[in-house]
Protein backbone atom coordinates (compact mmCIF):
# COMPACT_ATOMS: atom_id res chain seq x y z
CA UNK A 1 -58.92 -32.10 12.49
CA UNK A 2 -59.40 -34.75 15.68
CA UNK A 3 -56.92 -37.17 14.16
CA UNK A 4 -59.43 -39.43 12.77
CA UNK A 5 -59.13 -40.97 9.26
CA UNK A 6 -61.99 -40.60 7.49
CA UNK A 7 -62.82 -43.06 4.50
CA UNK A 8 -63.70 -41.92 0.56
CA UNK A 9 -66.97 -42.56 1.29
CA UNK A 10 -67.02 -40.36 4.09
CA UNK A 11 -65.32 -37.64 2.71
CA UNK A 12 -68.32 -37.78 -0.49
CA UNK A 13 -70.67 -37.62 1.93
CA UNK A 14 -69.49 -34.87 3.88
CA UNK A 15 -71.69 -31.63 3.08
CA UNK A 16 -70.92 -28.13 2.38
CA UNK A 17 -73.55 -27.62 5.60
CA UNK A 18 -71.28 -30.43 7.78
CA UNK A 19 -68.23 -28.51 7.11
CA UNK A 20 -69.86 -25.26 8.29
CA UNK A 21 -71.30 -26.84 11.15
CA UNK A 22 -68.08 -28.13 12.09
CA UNK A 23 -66.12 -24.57 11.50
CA UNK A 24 -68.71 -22.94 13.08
CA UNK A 25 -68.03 -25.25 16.35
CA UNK A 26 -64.16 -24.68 16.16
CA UNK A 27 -64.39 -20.90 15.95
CA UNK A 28 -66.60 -21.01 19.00
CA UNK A 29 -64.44 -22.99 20.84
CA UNK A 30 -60.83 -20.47 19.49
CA UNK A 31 -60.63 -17.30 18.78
CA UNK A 32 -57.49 -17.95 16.80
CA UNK A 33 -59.63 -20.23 14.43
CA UNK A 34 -62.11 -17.24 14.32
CA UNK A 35 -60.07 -14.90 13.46
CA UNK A 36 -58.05 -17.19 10.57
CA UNK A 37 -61.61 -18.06 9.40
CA UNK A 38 -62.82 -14.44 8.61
CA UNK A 39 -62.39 -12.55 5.64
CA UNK A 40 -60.88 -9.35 5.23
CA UNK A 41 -59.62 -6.91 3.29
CA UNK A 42 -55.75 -7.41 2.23
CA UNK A 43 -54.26 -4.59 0.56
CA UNK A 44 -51.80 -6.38 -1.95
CA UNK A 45 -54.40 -9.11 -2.36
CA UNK A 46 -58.25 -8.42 -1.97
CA UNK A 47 -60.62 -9.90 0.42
CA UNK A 48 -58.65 -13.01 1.33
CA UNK A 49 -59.13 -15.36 4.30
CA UNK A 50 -57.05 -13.44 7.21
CA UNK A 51 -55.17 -16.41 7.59
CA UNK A 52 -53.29 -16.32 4.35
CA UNK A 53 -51.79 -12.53 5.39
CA UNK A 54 -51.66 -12.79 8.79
CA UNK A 55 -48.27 -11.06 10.07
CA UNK A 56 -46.40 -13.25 12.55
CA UNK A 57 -46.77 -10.60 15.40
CA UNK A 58 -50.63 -10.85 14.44
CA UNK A 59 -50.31 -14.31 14.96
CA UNK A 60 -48.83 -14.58 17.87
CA UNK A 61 -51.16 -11.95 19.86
CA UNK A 62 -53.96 -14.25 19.13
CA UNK A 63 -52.33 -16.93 20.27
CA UNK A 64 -51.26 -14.87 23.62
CA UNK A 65 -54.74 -13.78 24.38
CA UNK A 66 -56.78 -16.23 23.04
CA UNK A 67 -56.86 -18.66 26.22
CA UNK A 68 -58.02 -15.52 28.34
CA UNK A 69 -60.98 -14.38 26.02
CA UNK A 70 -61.82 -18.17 25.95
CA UNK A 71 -61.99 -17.83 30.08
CA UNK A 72 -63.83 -14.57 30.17
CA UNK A 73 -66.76 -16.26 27.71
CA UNK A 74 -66.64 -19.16 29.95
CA UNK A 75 -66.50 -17.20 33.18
CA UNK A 76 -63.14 -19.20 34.49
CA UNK A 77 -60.32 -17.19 35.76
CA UNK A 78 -57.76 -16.20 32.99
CA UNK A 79 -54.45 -17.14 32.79
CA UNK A 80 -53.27 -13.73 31.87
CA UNK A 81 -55.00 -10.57 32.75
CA UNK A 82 -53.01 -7.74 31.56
CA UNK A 83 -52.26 -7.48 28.05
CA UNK A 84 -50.19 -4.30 26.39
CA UNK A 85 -50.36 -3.77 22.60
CA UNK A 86 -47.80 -1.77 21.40
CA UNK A 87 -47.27 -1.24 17.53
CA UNK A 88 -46.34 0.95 14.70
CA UNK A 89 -49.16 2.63 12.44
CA UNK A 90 -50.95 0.39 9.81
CA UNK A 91 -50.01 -3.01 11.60
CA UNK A 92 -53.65 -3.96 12.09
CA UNK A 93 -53.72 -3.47 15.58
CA UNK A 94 -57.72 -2.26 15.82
CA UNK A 95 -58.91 -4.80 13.45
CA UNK A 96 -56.63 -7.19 15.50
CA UNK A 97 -59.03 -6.17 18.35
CA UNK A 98 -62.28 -5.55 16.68
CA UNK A 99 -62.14 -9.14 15.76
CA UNK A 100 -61.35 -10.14 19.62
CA UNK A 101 -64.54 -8.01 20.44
CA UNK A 102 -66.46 -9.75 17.97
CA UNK A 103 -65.44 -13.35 18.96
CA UNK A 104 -66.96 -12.44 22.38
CA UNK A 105 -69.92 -11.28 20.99
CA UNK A 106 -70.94 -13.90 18.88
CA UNK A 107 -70.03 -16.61 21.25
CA UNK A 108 -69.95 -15.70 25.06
CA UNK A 109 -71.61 -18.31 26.70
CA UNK A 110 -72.91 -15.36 30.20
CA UNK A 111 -73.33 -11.19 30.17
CA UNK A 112 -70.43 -9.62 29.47
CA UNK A 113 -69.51 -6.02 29.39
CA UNK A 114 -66.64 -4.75 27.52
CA UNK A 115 -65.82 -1.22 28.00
CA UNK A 116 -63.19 0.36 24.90
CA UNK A 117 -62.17 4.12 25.79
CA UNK A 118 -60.23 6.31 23.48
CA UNK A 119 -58.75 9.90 23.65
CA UNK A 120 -61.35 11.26 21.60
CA UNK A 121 -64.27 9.63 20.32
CA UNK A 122 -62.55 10.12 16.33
CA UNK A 123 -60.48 7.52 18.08
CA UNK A 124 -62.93 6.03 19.65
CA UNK A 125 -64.87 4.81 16.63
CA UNK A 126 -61.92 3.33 14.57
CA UNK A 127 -62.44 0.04 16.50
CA UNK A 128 -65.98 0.06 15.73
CA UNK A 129 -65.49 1.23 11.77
CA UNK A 130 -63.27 -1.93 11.72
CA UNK A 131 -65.74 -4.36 13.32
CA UNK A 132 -68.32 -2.62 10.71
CA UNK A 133 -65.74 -3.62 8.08
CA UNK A 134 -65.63 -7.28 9.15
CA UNK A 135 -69.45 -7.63 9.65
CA UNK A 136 -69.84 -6.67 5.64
CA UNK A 137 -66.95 -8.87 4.35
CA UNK A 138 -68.44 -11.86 6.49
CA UNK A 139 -72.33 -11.69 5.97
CA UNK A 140 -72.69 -14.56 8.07
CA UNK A 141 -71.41 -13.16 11.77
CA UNK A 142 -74.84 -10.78 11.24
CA UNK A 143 -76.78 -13.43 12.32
CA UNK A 144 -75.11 -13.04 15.91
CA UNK A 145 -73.94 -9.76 16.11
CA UNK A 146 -75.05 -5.99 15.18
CA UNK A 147 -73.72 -2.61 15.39
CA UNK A 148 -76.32 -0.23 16.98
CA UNK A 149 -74.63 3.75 17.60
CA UNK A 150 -71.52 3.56 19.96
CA UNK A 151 -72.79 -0.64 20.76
CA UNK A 152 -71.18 -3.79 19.23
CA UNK A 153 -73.70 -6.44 21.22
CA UNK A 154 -75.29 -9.77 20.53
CA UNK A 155 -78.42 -9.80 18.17
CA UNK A 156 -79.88 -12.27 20.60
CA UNK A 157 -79.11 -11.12 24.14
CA UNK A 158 -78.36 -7.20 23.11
CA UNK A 159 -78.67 -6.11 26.64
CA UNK A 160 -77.04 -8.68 28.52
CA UNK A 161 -73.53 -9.36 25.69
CA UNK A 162 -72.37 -5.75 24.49
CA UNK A 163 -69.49 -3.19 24.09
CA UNK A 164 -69.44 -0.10 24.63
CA UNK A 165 -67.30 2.48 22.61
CA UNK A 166 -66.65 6.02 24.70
CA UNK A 167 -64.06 8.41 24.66
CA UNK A 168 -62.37 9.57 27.60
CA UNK A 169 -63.94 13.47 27.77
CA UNK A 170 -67.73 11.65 27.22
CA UNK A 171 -69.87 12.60 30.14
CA UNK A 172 -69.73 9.58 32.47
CA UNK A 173 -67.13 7.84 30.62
CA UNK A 174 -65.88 6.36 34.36
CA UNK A 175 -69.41 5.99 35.52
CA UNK A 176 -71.05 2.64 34.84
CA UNK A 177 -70.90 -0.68 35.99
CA UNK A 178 -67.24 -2.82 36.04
CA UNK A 179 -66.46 -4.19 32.73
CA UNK A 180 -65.76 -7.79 32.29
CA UNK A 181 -63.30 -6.90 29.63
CA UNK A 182 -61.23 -3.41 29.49
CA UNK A 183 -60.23 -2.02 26.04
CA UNK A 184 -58.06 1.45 26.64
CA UNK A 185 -57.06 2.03 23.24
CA UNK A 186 -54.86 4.82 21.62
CA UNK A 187 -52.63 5.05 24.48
CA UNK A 188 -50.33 7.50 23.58
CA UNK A 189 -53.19 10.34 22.30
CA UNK A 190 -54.81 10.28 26.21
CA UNK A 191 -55.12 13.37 27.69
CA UNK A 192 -57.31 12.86 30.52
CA UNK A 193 -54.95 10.09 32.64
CA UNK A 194 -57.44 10.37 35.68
CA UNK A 195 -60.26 8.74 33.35
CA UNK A 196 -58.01 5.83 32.25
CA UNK A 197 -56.72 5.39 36.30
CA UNK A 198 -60.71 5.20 36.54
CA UNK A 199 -61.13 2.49 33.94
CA UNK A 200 -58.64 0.73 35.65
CA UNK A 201 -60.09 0.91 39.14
CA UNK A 202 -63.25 -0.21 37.97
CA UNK A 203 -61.50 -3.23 35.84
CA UNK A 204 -60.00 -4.34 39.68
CA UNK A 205 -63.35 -4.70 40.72
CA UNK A 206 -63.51 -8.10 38.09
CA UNK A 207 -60.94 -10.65 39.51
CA UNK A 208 -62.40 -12.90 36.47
CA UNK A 209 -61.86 -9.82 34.16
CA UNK A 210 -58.69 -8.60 32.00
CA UNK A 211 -57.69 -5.22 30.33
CA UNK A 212 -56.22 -4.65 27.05
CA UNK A 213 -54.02 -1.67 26.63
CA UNK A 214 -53.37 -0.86 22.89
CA UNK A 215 -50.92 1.93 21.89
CA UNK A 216 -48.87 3.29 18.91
CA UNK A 217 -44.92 2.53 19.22
């Protein structure tokens, strides 16, 4: 992957536990590696590595918003800020950013908050239900992330790494502290638009911090 050639020998000697280590490093390092490397559910053909269905709209969000997850983990100012999701049903777009969330999780580097607010919290939960979906296709990401009620958060620093899942009518839902990264999700079912202008206040507050808005077409 650097360029190197690497001799027969080399190659033989190479483990199943070097190549890990060394796929392990690159997803760290990209979320677009990450989120090629995982394993999901395809519905024409089974649990298949996401890179081998990938849609070339999926691609090319990761891609887009890759180098600004990479700067919130780092705590560096990202090169975009805003992002705006817009697609039709059944194009992937919560596991899209379920797997975003997860990236974070597993491999932030500082605390991070990440707030993701729905219409309702039937809405609410589909990003989580996919991230659940992910952790039990990919037994290993357990080791650095878990699921606890409305949380997606690091198994080792669970207070200080986390997401939290609200909807918009939740009591406090634009209380709370500013959110390194904003999730408003399920645009186009929001009722309460003073709760979202809240989120968005609050996400102002984080000059190192960006907002995703995901809708239906």
């Amino acid at each position: 992957s650097n360029g190197e050639s690497m001799s027969r020998e080399d190659i033989l000697n190479y483990t199943v536990e070097d190549i890990w280590t060394e796929l392990l490093a690159r997803m760290k390092d990209d979320p677009f590696v990450f989120a090629s490397s995982l394993l999901i559910s395809s519905g024409n053909k089974g649990i298949v590595p996401f890179r081998r269905v990938m849609a070339s709209f999926q691609s090319e969000t990761f891609r887009a918003i890759s180098p600004s997850l990479i700067a919130v983990q780092r705590g560096e100012m990202p090169p975009i800020k805003r992002f705006w999701i817009e697609r039709t049903k059944k194009s992937g777009k919560d596991t899209d950013l379920a797997i975003c969330l997860l990236w974070l999780m597993a491999f932030s580097e500082r605390p991070i908050l990440v707030q993701v607010s729905a219409a309702n919290r039937d809405q609410a939960r589909i990003i989580e239900d996919r991230a659940r979906e992910i952790l039990f296709y990919n037994s290993w990401l357990n080791e650095f992330v878990e699921i606890v009620q409305s949380y997606i958060r690091s198994r080792k620093y669970s207070k200080e790494i986390r997401v939290k899942i609200e909807a918009t009518g939740s009591a406090g839902a634009t209380q709370g502290p500013t959110p390194d990264v904003l999730v408003l999700n399920e645009l186009v079912h929001v009722e309460k638009w003073s709760v979202n202008e809240a989120h968005m206040n609050n996400a102002e507050g984080v000059p190192r911090g960006i907002v995703i808005i995901s809708t239906n077409a």
